[in-house]
Protein backbone atom coordinates (compact mmCIF):
# COMPACT_ATOMS: atom_id res chain seq x y z
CA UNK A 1 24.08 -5.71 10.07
CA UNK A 2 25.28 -2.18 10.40
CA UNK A 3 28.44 -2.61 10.99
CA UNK A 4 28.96 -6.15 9.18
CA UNK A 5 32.36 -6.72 6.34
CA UNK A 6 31.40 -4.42 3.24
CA UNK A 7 32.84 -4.20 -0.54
CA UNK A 8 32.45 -1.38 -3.13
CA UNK A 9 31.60 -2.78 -6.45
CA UNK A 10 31.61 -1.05 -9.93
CA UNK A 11 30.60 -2.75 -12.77
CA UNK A 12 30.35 -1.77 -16.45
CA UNK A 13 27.11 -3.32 -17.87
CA UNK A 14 27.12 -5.36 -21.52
CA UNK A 15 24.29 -3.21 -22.89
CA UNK A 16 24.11 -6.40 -26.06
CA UNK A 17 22.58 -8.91 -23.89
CA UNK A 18 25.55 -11.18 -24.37
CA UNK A 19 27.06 -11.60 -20.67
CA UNK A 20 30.18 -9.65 -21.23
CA UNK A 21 29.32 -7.67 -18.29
CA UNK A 22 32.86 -6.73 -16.03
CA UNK A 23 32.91 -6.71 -12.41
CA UNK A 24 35.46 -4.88 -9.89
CA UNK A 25 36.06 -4.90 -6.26
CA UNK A 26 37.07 -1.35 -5.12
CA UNK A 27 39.70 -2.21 -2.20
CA UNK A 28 42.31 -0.07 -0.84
CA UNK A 29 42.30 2.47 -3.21
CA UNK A 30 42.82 0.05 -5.90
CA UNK A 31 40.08 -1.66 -8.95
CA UNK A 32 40.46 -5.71 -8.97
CA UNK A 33 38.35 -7.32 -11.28
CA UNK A 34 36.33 -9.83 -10.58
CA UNK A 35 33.19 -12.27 -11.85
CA UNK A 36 29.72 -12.86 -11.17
CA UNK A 37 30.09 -15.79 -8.91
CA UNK A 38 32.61 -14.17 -6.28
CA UNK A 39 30.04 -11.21 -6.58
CA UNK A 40 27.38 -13.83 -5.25
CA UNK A 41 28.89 -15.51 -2.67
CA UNK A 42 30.60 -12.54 -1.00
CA UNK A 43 28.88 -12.84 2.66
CA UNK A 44 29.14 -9.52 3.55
CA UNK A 45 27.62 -6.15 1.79
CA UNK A 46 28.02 -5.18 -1.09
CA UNK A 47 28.09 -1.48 -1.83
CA UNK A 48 27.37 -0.03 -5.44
CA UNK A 49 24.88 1.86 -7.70
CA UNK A 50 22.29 1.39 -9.68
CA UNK A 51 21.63 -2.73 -9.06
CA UNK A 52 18.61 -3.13 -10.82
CA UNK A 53 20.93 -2.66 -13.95
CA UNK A 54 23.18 -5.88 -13.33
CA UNK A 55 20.25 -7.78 -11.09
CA UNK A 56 19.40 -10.23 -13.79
CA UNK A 57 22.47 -10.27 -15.43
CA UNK A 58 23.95 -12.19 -12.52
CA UNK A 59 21.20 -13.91 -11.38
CA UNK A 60 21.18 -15.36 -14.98
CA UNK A 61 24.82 -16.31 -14.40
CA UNK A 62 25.00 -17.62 -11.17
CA UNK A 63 20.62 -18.81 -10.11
CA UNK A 64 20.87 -15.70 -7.32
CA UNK A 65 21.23 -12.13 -5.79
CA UNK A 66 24.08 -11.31 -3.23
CA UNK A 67 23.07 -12.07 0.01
CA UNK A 68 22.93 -7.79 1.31
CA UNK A 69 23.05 -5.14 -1.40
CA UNK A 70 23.16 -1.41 -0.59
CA UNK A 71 22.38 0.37 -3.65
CA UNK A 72 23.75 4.00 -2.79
CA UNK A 73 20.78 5.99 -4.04
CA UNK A 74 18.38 4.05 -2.42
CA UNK A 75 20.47 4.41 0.73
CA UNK A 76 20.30 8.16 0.08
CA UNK A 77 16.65 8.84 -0.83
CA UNK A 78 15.34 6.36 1.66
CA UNK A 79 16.99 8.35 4.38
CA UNK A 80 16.88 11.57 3.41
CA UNK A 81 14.19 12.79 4.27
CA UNK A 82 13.10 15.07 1.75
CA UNK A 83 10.51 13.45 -0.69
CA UNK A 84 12.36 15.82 -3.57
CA UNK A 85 15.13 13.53 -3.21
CA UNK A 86 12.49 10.66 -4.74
CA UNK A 87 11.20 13.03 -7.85
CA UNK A 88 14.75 13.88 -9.03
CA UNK A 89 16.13 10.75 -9.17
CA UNK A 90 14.03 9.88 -12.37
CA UNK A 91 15.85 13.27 -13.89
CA UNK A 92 19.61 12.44 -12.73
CA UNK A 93 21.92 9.60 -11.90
CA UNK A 94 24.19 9.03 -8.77
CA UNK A 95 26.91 11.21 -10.66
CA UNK A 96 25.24 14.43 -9.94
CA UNK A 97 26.18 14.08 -6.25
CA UNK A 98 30.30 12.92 -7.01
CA UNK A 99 31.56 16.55 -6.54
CA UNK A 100 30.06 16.53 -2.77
CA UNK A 101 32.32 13.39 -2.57
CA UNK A 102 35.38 14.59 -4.06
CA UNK A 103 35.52 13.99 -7.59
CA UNK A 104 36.22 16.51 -9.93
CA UNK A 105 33.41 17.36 -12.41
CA UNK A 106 35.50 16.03 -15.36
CA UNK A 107 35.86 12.61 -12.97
CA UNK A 108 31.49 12.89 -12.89
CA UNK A 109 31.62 13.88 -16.74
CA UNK A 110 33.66 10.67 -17.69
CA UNK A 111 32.09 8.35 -15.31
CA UNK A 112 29.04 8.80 -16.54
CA UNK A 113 29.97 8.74 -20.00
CA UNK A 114 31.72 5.44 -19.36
CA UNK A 115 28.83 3.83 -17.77
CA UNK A 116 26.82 4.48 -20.38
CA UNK A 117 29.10 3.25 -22.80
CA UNK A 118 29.69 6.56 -24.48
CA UNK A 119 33.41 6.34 -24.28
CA UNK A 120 35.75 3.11 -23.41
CA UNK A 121 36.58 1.99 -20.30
CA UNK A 122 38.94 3.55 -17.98
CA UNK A 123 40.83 2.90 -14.78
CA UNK A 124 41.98 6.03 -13.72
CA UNK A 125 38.14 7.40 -14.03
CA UNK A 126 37.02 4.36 -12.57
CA UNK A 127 38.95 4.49 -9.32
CA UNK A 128 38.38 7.92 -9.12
CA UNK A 129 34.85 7.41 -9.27
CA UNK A 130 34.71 4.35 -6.76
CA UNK A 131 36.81 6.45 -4.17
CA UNK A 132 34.07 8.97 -4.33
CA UNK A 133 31.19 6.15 -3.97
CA UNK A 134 33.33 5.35 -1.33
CA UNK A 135 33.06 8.48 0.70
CA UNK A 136 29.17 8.62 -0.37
CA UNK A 137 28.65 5.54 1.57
CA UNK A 138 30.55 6.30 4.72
CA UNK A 139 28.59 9.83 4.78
CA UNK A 140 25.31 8.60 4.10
CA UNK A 141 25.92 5.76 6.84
CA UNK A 142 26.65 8.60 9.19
CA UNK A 143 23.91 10.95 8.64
CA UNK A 144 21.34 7.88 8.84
CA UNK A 145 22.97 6.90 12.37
CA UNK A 146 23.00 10.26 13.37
CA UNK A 147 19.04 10.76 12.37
CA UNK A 148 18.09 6.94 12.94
CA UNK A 149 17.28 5.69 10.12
CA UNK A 150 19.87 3.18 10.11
CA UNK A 151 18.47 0.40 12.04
CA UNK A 152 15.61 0.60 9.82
CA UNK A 153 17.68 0.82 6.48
CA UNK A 154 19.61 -2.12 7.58
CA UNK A 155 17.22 -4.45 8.98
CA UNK A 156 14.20 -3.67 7.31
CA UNK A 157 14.68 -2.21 4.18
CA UNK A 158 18.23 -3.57 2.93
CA UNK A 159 16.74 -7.56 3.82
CA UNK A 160 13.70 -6.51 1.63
CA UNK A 161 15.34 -5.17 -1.05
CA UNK A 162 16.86 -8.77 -1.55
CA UNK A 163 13.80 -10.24 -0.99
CA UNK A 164 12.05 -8.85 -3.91
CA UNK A 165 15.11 -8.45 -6.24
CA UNK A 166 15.88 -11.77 -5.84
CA UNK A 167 12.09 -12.70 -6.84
CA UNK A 168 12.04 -10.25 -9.60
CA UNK A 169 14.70 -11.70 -11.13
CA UNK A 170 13.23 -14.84 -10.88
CA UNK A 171 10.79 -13.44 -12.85
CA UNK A 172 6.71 -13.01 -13.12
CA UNK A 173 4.97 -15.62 -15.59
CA UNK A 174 2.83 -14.22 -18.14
CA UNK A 175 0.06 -16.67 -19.97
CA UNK A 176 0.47 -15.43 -23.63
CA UNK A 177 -3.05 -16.02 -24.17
CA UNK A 178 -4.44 -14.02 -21.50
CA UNK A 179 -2.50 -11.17 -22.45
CA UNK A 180 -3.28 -11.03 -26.28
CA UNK A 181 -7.44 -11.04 -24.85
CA UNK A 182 -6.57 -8.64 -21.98
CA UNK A 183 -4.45 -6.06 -24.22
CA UNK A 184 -7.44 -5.93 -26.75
CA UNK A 185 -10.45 -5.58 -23.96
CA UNK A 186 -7.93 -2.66 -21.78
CA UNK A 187 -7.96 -0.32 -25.22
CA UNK A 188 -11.83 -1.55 -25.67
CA UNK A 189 -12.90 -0.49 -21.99
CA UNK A 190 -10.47 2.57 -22.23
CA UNK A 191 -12.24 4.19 -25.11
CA UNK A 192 -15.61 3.40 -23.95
CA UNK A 193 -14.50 4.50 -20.44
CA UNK A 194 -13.16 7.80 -21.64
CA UNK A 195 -16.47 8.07 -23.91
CA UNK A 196 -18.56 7.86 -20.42
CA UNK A 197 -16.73 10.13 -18.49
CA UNK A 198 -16.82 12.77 -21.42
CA UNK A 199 -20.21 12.86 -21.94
CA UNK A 200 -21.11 12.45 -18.13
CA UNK A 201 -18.92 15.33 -16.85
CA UNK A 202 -18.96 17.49 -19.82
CA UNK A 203 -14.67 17.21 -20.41
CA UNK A 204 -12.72 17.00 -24.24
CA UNK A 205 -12.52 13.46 -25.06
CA UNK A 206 -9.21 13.37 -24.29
CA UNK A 207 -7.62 11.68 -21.06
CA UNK A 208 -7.61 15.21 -18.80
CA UNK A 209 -4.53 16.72 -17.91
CA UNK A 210 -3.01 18.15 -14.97
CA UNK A 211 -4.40 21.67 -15.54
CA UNK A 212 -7.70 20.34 -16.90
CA UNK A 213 -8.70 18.83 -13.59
CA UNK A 214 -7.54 22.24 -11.99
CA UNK A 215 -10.07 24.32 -13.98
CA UNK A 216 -13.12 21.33 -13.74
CA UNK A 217 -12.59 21.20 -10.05
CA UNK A 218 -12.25 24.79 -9.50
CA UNK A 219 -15.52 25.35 -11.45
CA UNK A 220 -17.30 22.67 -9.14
CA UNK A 221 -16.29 24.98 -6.30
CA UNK A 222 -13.07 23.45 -4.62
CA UNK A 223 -9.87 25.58 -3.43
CA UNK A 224 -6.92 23.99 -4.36
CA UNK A 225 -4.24 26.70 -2.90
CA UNK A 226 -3.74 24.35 -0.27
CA UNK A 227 -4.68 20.91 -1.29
CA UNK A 228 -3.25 18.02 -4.10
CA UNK A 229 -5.58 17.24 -7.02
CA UNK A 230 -4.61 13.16 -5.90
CA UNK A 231 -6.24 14.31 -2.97
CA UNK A 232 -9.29 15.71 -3.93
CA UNK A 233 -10.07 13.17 -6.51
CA UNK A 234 -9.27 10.60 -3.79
CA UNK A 235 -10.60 11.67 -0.41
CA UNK A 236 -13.43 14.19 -0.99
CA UNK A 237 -16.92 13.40 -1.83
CA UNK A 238 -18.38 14.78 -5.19
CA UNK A 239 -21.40 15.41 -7.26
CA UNK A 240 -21.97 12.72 -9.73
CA UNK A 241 -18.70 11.05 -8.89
CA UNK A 242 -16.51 13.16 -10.39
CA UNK A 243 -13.10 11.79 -8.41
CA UNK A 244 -14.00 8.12 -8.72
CA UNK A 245 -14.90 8.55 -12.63
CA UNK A 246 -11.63 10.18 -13.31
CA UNK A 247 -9.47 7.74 -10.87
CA UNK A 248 -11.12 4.66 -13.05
CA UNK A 249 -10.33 6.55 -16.42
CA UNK A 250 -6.48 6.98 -15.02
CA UNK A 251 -6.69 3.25 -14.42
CA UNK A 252 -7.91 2.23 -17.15
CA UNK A 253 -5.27 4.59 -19.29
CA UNK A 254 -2.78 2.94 -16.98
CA UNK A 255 -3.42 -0.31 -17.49
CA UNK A 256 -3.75 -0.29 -21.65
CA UNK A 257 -0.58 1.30 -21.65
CA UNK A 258 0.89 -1.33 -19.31
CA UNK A 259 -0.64 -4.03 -21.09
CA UNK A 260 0.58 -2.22 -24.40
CA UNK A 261 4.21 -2.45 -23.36
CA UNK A 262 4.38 -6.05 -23.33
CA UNK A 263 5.03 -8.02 -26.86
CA UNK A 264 3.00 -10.91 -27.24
CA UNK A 265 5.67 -13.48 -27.38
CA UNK A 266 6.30 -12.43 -23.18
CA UNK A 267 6.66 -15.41 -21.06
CA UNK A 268 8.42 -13.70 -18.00
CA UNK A 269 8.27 -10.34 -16.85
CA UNK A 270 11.32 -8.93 -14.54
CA UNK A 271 10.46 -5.74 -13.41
CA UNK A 272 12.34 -2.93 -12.21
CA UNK A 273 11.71 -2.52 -8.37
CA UNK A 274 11.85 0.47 -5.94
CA UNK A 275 11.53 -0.55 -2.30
CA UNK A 276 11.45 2.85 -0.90
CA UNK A 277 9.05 4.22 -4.18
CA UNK A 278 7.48 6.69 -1.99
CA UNK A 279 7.80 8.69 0.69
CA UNK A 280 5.80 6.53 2.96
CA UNK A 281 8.60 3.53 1.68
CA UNK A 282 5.78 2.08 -0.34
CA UNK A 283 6.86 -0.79 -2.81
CA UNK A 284 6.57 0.37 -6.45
CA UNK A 285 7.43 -1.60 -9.43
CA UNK A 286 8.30 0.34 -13.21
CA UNK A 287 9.09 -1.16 -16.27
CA UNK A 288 6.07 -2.32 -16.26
CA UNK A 289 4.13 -0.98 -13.41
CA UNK A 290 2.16 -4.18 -12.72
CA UNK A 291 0.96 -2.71 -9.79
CA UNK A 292 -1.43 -0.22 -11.41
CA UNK A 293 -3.75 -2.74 -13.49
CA UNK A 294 -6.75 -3.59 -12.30
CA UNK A 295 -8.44 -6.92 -11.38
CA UNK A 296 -10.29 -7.27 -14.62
CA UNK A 297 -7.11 -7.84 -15.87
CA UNK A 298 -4.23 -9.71 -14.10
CA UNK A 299 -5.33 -12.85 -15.24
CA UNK A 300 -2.55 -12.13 -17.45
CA UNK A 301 -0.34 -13.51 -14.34
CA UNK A 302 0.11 -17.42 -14.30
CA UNK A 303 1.50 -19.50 -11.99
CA UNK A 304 4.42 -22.03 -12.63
CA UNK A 305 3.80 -25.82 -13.58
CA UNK A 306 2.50 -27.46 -10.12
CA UNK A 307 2.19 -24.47 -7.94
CA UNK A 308 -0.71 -22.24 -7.59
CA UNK A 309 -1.44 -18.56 -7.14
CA UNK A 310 -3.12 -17.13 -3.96
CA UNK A 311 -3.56 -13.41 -2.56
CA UNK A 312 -3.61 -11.90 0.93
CA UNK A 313 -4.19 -8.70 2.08
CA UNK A 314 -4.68 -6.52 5.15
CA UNK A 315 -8.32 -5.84 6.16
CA UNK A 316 -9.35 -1.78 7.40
CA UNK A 317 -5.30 -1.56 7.55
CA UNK A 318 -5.40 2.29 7.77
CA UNK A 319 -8.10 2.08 10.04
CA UNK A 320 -6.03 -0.44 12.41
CA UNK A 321 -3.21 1.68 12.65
CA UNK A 322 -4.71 5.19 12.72
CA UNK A 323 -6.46 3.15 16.54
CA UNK A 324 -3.16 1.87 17.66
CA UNK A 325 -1.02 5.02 17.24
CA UNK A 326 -4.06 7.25 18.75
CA UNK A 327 -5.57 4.67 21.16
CA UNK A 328 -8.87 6.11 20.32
CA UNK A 329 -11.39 3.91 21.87
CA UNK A 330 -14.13 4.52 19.66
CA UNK A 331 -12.01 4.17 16.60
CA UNK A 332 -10.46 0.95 18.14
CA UNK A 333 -14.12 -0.58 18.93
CA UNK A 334 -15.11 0.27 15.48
CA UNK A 335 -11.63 -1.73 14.03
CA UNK A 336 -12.68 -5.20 16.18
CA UNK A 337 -16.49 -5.01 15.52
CA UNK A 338 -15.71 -5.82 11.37
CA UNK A 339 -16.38 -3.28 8.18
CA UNK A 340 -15.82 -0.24 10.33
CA UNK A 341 -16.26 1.99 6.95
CA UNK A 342 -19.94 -0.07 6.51
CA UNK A 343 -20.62 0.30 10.28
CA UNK A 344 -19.70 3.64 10.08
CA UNK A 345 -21.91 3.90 7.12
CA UNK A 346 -24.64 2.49 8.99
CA UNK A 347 -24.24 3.21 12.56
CA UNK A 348 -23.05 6.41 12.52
CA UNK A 349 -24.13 8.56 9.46
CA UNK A 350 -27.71 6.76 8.04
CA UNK A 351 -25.95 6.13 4.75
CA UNK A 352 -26.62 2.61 4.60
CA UNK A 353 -25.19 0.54 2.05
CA UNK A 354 -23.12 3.67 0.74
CA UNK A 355 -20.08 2.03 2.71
CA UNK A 356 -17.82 3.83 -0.64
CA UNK A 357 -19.03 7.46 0.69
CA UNK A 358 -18.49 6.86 4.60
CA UNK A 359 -14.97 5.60 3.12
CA UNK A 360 -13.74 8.66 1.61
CA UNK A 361 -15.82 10.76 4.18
CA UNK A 362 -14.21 8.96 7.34
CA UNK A 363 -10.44 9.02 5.24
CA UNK A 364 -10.92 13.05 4.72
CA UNK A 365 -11.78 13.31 8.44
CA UNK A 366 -8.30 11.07 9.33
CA UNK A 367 -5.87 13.10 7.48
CA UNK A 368 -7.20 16.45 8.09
CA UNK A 369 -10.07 17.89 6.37
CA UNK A 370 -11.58 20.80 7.91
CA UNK A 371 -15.08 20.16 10.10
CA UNK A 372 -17.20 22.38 8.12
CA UNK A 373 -15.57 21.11 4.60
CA UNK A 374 -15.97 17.58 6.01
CA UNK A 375 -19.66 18.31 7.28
CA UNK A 376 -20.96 19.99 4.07
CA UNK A 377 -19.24 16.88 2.32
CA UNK A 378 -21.00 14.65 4.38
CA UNK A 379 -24.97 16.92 3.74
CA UNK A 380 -24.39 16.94 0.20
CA UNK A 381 -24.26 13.38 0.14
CA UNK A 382 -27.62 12.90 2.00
CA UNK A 383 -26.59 13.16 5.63
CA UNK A 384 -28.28 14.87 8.65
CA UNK A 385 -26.51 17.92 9.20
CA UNK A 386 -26.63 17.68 13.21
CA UNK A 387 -25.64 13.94 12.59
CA UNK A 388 -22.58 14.58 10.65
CA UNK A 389 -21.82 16.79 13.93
CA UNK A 390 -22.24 14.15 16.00
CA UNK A 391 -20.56 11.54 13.76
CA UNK A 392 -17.13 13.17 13.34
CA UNK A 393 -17.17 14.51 17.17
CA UNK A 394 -16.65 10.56 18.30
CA UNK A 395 -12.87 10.05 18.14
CA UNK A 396 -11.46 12.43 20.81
CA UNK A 397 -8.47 10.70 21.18
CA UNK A 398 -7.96 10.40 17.65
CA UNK A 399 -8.18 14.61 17.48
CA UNK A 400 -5.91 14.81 20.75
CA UNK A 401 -3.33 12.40 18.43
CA UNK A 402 -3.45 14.22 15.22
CA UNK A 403 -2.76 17.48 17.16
CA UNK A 404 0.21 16.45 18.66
CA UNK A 405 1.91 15.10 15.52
CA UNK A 406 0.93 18.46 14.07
CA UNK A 407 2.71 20.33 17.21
CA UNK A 408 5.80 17.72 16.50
CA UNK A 409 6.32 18.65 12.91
CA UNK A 410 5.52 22.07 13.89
CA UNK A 411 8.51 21.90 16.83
CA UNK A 412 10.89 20.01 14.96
CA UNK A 413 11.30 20.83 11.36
CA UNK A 414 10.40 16.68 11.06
CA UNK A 415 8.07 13.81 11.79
CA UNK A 416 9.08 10.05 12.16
CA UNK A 417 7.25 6.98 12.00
CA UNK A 418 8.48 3.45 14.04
CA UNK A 419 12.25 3.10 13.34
CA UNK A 420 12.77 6.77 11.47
CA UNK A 421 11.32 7.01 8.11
CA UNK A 422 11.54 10.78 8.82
CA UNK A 423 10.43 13.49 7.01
CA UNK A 424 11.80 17.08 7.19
CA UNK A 425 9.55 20.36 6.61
CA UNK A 426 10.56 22.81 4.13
CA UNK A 427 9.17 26.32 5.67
CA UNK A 428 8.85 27.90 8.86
CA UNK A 429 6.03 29.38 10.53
CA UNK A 430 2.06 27.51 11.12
CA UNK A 431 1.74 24.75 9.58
CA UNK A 432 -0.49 25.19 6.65
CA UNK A 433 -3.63 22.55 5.61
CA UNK A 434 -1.43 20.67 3.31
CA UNK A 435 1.29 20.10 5.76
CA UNK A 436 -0.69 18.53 8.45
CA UNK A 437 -2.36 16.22 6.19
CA UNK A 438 1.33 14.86 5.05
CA UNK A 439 2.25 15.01 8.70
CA UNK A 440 -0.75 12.61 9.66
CA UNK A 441 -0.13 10.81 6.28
CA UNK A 442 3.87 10.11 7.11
CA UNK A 443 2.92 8.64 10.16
CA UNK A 444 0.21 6.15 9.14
CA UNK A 445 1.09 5.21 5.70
CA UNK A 446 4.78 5.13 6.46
CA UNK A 447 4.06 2.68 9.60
CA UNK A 448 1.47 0.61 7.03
CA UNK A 449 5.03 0.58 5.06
CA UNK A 450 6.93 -0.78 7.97
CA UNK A 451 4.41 -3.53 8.60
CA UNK A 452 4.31 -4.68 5.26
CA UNK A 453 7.79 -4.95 5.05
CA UNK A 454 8.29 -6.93 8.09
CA UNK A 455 5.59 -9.24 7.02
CA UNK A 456 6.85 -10.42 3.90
CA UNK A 457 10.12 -10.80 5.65
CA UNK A 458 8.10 -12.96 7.66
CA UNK A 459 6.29 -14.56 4.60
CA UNK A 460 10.01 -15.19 3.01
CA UNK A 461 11.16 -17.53 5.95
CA UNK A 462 8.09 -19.67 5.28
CA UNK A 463 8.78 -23.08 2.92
CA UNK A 464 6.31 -23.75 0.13
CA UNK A 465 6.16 -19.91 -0.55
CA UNK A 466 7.57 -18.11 -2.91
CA UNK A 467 7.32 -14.31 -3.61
CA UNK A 468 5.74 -13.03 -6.67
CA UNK A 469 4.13 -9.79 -6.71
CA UNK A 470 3.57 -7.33 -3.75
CA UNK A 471 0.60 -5.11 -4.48
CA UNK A 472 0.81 -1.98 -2.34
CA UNK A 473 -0.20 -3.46 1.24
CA UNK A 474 -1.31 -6.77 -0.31
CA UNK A 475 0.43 -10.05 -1.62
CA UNK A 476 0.28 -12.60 -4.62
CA UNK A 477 2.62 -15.89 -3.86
CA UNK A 478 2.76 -19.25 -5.33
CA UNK A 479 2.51 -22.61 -3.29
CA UNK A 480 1.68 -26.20 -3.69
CA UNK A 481 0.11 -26.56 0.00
CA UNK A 482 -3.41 -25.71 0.04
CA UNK A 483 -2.24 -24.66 3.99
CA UNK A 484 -0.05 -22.27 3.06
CA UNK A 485 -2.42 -19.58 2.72
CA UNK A 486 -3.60 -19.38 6.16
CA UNK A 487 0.07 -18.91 7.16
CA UNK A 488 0.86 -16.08 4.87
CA UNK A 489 -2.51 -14.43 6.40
CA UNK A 490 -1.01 -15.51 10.17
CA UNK A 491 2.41 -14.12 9.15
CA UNK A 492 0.53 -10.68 8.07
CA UNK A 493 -1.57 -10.47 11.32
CA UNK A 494 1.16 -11.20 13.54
CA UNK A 495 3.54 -8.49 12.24
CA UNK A 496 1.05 -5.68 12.11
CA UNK A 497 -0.41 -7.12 16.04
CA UNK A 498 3.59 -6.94 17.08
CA UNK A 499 4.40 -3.79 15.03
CA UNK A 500 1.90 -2.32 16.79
CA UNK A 501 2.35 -3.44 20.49
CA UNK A 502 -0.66 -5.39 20.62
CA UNK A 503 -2.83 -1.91 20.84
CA UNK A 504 -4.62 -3.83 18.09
CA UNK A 505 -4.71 -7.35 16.65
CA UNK A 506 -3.71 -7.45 13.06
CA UNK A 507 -6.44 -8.41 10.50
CA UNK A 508 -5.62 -10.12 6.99
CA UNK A 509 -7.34 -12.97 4.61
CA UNK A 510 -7.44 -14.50 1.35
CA UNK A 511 -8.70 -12.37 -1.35
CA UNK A 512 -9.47 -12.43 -5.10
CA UNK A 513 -6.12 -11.12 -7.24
CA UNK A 514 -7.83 -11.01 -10.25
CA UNK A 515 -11.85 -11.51 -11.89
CA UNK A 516 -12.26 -14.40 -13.67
């Protein structure tokens, strides 16, 4: 697929909604206009910008999505390696690079304008700008041979982004009624949620801000010179659940606002989709983030006439892959036996029926936390001191593994997962806390992306399926077979057991997408 027939294609978008949108074919230094259906059926790749822009526009023309799109900034970002890469893109467009291409800034200037509609079309910008697109994509096709990334770009990520464009613009079905009851019980169980947590934890009554959880959770004692706030609230253990409270009141902000954004006449949603969202090359969806609502209340999701909805997802997934890569015995033993967080729980720390605590306790060992942190952690929660000792001294191997990704990133300015998904280190010198935590972090969650991915390229071969919402490392489809289930859960254990060499087998079922 690498090296397969490509096109560059420029389009000027009918901002209206009435279909004027125009199409051109950049070929030998020349524009050629052209029309959604040749854009279609061209078999090779097509090269442009910004596709989530014209995605529905020609699916609505022509029933599909080209057959391999490479949108240029997610070609860029995805393999960059440097995760800044991901956070400006929401502040700039693909313009901002031109000038390292070889347009001129007024060429950038124009372009942009143009795009946007600000002024009318030109050709002379126009080619100037495609010739510069041009040279972006034979760079960036360089630089991710010459740091491999680009077997992974072009056989994983590129055949995934047209997976779930393609179902995207197909579009998610909403059942009206659902979502009027579900947009008036999110604001109800926000306000009473964010009435809880004030009283409980002694905060404004006001959804806390950045620098408000700074000051609450340096006044409960933590150090955060070297150490995310997602983290903390995450990962480490508090006193009177202080993370957990304020990662329910973010969800339940997040989800009134999602539910908020959708009118009440909305049949279909079509969201805007990253494939490389993170930089672990996590799936995220914007516009809306459906993604970040909670169980309670994605019954607002329906499925189409005759089909119905089902759900898989991974079971201990981080835990599965954190025993392959290290081929920790005890950590591998603990994957096969079942709930390795509630036999952990139980077995290993006396905190039984606590499996939540031995969760975050066991997740803060795995990416780093110090011993003694991780050990007064463990006492404050109940623990035996000597225990807790004993408990976090099993997975030798596991330590042995962590240390030499540590001494990789440390050696090489970079760490990689399978296939590349690299990531590059800013500073010299030790690493510091922070840094081996994302080092540990790239490795696992960015291989938990690589799995995914090949499973619901795996999923997308299979009839009687069809794509409707990925949810982090989990699925929702629709079917009419009451079999097809079983093979979407077959299709996810067999690409994480593959993935992964057979260290481990892969471990999925059918879950619950939403409460009733």
């Amino acid at each position: 697929m690498i090296d397969q027939p490509w096109k560059l294609l420029l389009f000027m978008k009918d901002f209206t909604g009435r279909g004027a949108d125009c199409f051109y074919w950049f070929e030998d230094g020349r524009l050629l206009e052209t029309h959604a259906q040749d854009v279609v059926k061209f078999s090779g790749a097509i090269v442009c910008h910004d596709f989530w822009m014209i995605r529905d526009a020609l699916f609505d023309k022509t029933g599909a999505v080209p057959s391999t799109v490479v949108d240029l900034d997610e070609f860029r970002i995805s393999t960059s390696g440097n995760p800044e890469d991901r956070l400006t893109r929401e502040k700039q467009d693909v313009t901002a690079v031109f000038e390292q291409y070889g347009a001129e800034q007024e060429v950038c200037s124009a372009y942009k304008r143009m795009f946007n509609k600000g002024i009318p079309f030109d050709a002379e910008i126009a080619s100037k700008a495609a010739a510069a697109l041009e040279q972006m994509y034979l760079a960036l096709l360089e630089r991710a041979k010459v740091a491999g990334e680009a077997e992974r770009f072009f056989t994983i990520e590129v055949p995934v982004y047209r997976l779930l464009q393609s179902a995207m613009a197909v579009g998610i079905f909403i059942n009206r009624q659902r979502l009027s009851q579900m947009r008036a019980e999110a604001e109800h169980d926000y306000f009473i949620c964010l009435k809880d947590y004030s009283a409980k934890h002694d905060m404004p009554l006001e959804n806390p801000s950045r620098s408000a959880l700074e000051e609450k959770l340096r006044s409960d004692g933590f150090e955060l010179d070297d150490v995310s706030i997602e983290y903390l609230l995450e990962y480490v253990p508090h006193q009177r659940d202080f993370g957990s409270d304020t990662i329910a009141l973010q969800a339940a902000d997040a989800a009134r606002r999602v539910l908020g954004s959708l009118t009440l006449s909305t049949t279909i949603m079509r969201p805007v989709l990253d494939v490389f969202g993170s930089r672990t090359s996590r799936i995220h969806l914007r516009s809306p983030s459906l993604q970040n609502i909670s169980k309670k209340y994605r019954g607002i999701i329906a499925a189409r006439e005759g089909y119905q909805l089902s759900y898989v997802d991974f079971d201990q997934y981080e835990v599965g892959i954190m025993a392959a890569l290290s081929k920790d015995c005890e950590l591998m033993k603990l994957y096969a036996a079942g709930d390795m967080y509630d036999l952990f729980a139980t077995t290993h720390l006396g905190l039984s029926g606590n499996r939540k605590a031995a969760k975050q306790l066991f997740l803060s060992y795995a990416y780093g936390m110090s011993k003694k942190a991780l050990i007064d952690a463990a006492v404050s929660l109940g623990v035996d001191r000597p225990r807790a000792k004993t408990a976090f001294g099993l997975f030798a191997q596991y330590e042995s593994w962590k240390r030499s990704v540590w001494a990789d990133f440390q050696a090489n300015g970079r760490v990689a997962t399978l296939l590349g998904n690299h990531y590059l280190r800013e500073r010299g010198g030790p690493l510091t806390a922070k840094e081996q935590r994302s080092a540990v972090s790239q490795v696992v969650q960015g291989t938990a992306s690589l799995i995914f991915k090949r499973a619901l390229l795996d999923v997308g071969e299979l009839d009687d399926v069809i794509i409707v919402l990925p949810m982090h490392d989990a699925l929702l489809f629709e079917h009419r077979s009451a079999d097809k289930p079983r093979e979407v859960v077959m299709a996810f254990e067999n690409a994480m057991t593959t993935t992964l060499g057979g260290v481990v087998r892969g471990k999925a079922s059918v879950g619950s997408f939403a409460t009733d």
